[in-house]
C-alpha atoms as a PDB file:
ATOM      1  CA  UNK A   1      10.469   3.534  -8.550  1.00  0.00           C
ATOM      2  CA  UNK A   2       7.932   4.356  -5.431  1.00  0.00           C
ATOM      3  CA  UNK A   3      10.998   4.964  -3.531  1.00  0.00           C
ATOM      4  CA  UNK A   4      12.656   7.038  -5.416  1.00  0.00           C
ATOM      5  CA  UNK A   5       9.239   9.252  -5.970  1.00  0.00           C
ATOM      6  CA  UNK A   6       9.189   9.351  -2.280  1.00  0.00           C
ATOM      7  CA  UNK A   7      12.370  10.756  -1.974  1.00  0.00           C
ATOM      8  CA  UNK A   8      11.401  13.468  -5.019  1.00  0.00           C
ATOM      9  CA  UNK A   9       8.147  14.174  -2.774  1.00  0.00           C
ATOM     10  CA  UNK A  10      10.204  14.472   0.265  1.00  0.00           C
ATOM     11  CA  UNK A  11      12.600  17.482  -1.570  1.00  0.00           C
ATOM     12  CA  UNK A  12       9.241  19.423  -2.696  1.00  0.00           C
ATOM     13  CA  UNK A  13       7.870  18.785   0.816  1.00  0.00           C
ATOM     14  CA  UNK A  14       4.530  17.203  -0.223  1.00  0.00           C
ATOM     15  CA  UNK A  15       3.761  14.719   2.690  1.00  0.00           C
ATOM     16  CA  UNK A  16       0.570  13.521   1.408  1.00  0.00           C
ATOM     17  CA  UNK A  17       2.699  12.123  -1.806  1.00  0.00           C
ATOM     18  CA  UNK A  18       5.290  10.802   0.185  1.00  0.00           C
ATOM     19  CA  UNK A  19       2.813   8.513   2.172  1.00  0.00           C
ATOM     20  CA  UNK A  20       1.588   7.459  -1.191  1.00  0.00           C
ATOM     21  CA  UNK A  21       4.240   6.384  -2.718  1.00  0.00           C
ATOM     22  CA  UNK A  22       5.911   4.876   0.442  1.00  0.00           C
ATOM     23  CA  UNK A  23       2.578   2.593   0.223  1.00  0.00           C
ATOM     24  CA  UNK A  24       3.056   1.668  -3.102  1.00  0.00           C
ATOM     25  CA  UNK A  25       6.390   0.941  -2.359  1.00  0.00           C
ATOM     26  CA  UNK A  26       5.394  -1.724   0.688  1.00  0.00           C
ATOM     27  CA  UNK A  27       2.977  -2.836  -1.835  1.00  0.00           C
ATOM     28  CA  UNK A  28       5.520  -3.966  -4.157  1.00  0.00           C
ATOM     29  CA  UNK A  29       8.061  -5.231  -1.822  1.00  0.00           C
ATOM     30  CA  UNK A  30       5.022  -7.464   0.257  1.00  0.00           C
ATOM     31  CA  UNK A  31       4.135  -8.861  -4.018  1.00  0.00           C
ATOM     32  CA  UNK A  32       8.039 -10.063  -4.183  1.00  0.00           C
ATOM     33  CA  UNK A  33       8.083 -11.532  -0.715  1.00  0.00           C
ATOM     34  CA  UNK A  34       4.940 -12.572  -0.542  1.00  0.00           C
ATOM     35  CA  UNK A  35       4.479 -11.246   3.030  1.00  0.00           C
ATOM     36  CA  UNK A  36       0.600 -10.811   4.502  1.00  0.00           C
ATOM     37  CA  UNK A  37      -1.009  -7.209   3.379  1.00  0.00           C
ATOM     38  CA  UNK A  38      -3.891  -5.421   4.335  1.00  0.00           C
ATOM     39  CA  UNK A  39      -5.767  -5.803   1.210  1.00  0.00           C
ATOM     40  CA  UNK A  40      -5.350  -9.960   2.338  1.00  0.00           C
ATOM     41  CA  UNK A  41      -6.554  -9.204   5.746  1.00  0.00           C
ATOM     42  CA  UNK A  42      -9.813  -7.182   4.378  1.00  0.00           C
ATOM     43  CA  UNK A  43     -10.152  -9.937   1.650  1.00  0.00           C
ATOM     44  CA  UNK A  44     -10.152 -12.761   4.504  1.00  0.00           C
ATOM     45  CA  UNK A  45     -12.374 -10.759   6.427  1.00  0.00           C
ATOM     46  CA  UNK A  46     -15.129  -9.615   4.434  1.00  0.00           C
ATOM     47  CA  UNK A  47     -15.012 -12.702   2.266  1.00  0.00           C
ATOM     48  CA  UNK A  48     -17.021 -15.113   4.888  1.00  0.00           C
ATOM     49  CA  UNK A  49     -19.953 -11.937   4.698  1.00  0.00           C
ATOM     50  CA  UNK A  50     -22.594 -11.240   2.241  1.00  0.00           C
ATOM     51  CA  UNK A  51     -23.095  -7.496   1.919  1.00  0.00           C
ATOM     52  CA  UNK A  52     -26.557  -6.261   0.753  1.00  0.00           C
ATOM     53  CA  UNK A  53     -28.568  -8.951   2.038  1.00  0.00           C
END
């Protein structure tokens, strides 16, 4: 479905959206696979850290 809105986004020339939805795409694919995100990588990081101390 991102993919497809991507390719809507890319017709109406609205970078900003295409990004978007090209992330939310990747986002869905790396669920199914199960490859490493970003989100993991930020959630390994900050998750040895206590913020507000």
């Amino acid at each position: 479905q991102s993919v497809e809105n991507a390719l809507v986004q890319i017709q109406n020339q609205a970078g900003e959206l295409v990004a978007e939805d090209l992330r939310q795409a990747q986002n869905s694919l790396a669920e199914i696979t199960g490859t490493f995100s970003s989100d993991d990588l930020l959630g390994r990081i900050f998750s040895s850290f206590c913020i507000g101390k």
